[in-house]
Protein backbone atom coordinates (compact mmCIF):
# COMPACT_ATOMS: atom_id res chain seq x y z
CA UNK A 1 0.01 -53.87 -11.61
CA UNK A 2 -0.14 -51.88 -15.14
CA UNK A 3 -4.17 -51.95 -16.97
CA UNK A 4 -5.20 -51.16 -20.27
CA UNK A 5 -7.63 -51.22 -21.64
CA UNK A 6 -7.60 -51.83 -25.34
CA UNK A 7 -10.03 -52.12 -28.05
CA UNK A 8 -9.90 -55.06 -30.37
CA UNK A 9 -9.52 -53.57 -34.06
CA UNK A 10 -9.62 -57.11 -35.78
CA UNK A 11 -10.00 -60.87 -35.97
CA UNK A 12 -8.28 -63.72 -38.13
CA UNK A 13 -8.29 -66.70 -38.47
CA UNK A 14 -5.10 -68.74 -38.77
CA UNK A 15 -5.81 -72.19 -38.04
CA UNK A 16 -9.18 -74.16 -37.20
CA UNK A 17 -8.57 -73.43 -33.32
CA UNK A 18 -6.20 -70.44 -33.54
CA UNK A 19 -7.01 -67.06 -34.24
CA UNK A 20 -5.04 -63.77 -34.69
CA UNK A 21 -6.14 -60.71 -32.86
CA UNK A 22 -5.10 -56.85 -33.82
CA UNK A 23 -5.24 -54.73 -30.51
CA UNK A 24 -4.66 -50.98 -29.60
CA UNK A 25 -1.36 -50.54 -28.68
CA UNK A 26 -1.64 -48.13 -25.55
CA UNK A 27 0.48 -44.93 -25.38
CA UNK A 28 4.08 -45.99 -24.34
CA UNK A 29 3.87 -49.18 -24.26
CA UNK A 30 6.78 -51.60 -25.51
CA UNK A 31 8.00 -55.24 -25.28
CA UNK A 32 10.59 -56.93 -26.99
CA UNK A 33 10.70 -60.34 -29.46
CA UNK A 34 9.20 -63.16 -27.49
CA UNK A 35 7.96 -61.41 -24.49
CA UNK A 36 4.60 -61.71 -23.09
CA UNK A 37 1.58 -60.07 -21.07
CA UNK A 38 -1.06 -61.40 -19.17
CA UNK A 39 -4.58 -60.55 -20.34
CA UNK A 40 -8.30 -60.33 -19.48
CA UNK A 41 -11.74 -59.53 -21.19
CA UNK A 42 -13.16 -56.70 -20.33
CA UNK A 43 -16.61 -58.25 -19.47
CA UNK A 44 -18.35 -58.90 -16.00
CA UNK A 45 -17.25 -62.53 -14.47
CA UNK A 46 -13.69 -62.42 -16.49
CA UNK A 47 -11.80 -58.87 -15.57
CA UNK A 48 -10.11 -61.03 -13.23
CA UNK A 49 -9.03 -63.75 -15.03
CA UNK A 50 -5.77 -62.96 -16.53
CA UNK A 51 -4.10 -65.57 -18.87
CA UNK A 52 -0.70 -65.31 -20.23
CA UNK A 53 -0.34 -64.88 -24.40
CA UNK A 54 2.72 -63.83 -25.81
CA UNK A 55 3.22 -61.05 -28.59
CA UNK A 56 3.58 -61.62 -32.22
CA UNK A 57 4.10 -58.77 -33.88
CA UNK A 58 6.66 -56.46 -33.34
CA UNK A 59 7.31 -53.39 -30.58
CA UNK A 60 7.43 -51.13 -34.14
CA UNK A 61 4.26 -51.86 -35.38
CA UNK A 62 1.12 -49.67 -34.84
CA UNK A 63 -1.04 -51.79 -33.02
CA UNK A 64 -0.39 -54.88 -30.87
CA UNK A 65 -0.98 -58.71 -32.45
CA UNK A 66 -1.84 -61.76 -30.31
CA UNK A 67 -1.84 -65.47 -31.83
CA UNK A 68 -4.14 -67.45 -29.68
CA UNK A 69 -5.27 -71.02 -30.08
CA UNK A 70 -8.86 -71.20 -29.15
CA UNK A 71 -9.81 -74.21 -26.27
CA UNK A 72 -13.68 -74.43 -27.22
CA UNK A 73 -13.42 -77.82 -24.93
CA UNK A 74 -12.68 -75.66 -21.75
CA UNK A 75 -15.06 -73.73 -20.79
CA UNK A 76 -12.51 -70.88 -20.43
CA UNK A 77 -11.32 -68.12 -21.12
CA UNK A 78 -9.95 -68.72 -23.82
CA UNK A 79 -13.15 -70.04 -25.32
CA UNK A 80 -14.44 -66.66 -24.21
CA UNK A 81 -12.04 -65.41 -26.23
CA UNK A 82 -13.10 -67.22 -29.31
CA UNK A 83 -16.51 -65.52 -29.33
CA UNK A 84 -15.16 -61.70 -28.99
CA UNK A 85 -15.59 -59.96 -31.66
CA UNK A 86 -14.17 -56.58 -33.05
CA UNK A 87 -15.07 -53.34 -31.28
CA UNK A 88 -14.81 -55.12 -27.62
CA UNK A 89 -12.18 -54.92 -25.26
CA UNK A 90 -9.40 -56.66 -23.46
CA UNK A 91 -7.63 -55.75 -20.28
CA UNK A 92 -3.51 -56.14 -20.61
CA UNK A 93 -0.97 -55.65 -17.92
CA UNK A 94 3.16 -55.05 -17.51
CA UNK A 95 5.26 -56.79 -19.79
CA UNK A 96 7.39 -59.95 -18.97
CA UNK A 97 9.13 -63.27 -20.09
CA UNK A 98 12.08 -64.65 -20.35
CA UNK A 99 12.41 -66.03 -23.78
CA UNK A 100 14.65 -63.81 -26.08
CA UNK A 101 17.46 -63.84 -28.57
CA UNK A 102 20.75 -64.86 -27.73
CA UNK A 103 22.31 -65.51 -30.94
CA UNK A 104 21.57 -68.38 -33.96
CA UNK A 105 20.52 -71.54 -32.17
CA UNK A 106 17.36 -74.10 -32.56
CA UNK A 107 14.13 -73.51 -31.97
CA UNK A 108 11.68 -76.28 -30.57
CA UNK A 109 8.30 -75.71 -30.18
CA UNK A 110 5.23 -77.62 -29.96
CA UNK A 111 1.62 -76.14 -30.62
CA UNK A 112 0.76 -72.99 -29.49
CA UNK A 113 4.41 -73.00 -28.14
CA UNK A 114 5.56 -71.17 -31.40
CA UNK A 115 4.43 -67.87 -30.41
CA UNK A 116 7.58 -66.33 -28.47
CA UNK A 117 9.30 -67.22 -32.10
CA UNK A 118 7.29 -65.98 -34.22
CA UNK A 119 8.00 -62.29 -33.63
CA UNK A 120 11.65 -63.21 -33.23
CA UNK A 121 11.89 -64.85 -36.51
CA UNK A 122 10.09 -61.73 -37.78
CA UNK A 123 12.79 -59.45 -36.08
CA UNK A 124 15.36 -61.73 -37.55
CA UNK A 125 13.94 -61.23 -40.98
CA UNK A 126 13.99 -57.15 -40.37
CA UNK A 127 17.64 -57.14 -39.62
CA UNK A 128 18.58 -59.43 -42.38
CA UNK A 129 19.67 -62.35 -39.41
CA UNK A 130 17.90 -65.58 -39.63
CA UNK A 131 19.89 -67.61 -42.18
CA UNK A 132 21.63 -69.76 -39.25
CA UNK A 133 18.62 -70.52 -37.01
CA UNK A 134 16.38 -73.37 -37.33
CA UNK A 135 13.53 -74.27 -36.15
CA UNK A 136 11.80 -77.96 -34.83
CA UNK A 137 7.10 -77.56 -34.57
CA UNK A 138 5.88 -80.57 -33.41
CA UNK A 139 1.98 -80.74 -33.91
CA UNK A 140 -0.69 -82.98 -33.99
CA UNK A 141 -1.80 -82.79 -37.71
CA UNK A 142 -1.27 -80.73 -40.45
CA UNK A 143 -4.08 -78.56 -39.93
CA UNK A 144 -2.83 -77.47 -36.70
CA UNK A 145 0.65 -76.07 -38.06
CA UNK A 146 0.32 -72.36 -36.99
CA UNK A 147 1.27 -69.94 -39.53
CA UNK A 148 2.57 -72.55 -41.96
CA UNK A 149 3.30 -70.31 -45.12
CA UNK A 150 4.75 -67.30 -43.40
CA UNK A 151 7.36 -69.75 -41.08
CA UNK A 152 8.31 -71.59 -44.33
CA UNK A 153 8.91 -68.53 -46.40
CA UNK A 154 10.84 -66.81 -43.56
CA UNK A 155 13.10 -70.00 -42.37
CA UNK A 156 13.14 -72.58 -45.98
CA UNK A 157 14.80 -75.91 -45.25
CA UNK A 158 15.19 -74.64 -41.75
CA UNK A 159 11.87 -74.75 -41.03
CA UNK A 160 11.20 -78.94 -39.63
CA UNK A 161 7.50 -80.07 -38.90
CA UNK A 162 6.64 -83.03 -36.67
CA UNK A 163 3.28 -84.57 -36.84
CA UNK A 164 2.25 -86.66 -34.27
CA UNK A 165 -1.14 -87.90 -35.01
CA UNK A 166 -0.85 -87.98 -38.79
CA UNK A 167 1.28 -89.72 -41.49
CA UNK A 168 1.66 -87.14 -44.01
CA UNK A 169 5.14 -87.79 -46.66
CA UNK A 170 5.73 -83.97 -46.60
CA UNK A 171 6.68 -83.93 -42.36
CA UNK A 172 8.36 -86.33 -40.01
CA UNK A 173 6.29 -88.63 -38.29
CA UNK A 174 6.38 -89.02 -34.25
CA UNK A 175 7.79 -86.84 -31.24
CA UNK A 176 10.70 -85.06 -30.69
CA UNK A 177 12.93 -87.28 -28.74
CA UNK A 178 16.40 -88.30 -27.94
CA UNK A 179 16.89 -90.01 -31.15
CA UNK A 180 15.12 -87.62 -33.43
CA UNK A 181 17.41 -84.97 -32.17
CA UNK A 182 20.88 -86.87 -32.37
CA UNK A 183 19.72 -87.52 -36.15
CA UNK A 184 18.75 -83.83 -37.01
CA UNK A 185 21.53 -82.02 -34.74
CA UNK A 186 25.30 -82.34 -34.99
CA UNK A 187 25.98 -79.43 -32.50
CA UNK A 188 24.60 -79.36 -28.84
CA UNK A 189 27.96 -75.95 -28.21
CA UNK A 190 24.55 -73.95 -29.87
CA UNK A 191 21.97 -71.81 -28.17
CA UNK A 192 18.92 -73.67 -28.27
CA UNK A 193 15.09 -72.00 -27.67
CA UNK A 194 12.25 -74.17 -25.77
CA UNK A 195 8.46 -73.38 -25.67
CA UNK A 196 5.25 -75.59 -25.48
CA UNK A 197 3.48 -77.53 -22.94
CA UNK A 198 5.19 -77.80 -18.92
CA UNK A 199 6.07 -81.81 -19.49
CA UNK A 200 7.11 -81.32 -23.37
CA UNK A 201 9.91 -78.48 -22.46
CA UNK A 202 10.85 -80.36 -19.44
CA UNK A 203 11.49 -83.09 -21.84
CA UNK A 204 13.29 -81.64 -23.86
CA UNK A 205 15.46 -80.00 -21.48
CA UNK A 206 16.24 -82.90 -19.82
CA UNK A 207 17.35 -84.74 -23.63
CA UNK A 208 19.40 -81.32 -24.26
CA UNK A 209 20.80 -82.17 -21.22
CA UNK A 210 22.03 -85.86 -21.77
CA UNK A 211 22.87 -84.75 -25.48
CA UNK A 212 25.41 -81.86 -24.09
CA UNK A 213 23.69 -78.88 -23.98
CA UNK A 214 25.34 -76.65 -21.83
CA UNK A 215 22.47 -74.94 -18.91
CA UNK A 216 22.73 -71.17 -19.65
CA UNK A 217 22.60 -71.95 -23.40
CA UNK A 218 19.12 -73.37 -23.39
CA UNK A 219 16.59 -70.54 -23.22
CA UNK A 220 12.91 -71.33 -21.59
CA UNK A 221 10.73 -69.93 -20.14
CA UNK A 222 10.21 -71.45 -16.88
């Protein structure tokens, strides 16, 4: 398998558990919108712990962007993750995932689950394409909606947030369900894009399903 190492050249915060990280972008390296790699730190005790995070910024850019939520509770590697700081390294490998563009659809996403779409929305925006997609983030609160301003300004009244831990009159309240999305969607003949947590995309699959979503239009990564 592919290894590079790669320095990290700056931190972020976007959320209160997520945070953005600006990598080297080794020599010849490319990926496409919504594509992933597996990663490491570059420290003694975690080389070999590789965990998957998908790209958010775009193949043309100089360096390479990660959007990682932070699991302090774990006492993982992602926590590790939350203490690095720039000028240390991470270990990345080959490219791979299955989530990309097929045309306009709907997006769903819960949580961290945005990630694959953020760098296609901002590869739609580039080309002058994302009037007729829309896009569903369930979260628990407010404070955990992941790049809030920039998915509003790129998507409008396309962009729909689900809270499901607070009642706030600015976002629907409760889960994405079978009800909520034969209120909200009129068209199941659309390409429709799934990422979050195993059970929530199975889910959701499974209501696409009974709601007439045709298989090989529903794009997961599984």
């Amino acid at each position: 398998m592919e290894e590079h190492i790669v320095k990290i050249l700056g931190i972020e915060k976007v959320t209160h558990d997520v945070n953005k990280l600006t990598v080297e972008k080794p020599k010849g390296y490319s990926f496409n919108p919504g594509q992933a790699t597996e990663v490491a730190i570059n420290k003694i005790n975690y080389r070999d712990k590789k965990r998957p995070f998908t790209f958010t910024g775009l193949n043309e850019w100089e360096n390479l962007e990660f959007t990682i939520k932070i699991y302090n509770d774990h006492n993982d590697v992602t926590e590790e993750i939350g203490k690095l700081r720039p000028g240390e390294e991470l270990i990345i490998h080959d490219v791979w995932g299955a989530i990309s563009y097929k045309g306009p659809g709907v997006f769903i996403a819960a949580g961290a689950g945005v990630t694959p779409f953020i760098a296609i929305f901002r590869n739609l925006k580039l080309k002058n394409d994302l009037k007729k997609n829309k896009l569903y983030f369930s979260n628990k609160t407010s404070d955990d909606i992941i790049l809030k301003n920039e998915l509003f300004e790129l998507l409008g009244d396309n962009f729909i947030n689900l809270l499901t831990r607070e009642k706030n009159s600015k976002y629907h309240f409760g889960r994405i369900n079978e009800s909520f999305l034969k209120e909200q969607i009129f068209d199941f003949n659309q390409n429709f894009y799934i990422c979050g947590p195993d059970k929530f995309v199975q889910d959701i699959n499974s209501i696409l399903e009974i709601l007439g979503a045709k298989p090989d239009s529903v794009v997961f990564e599984s």
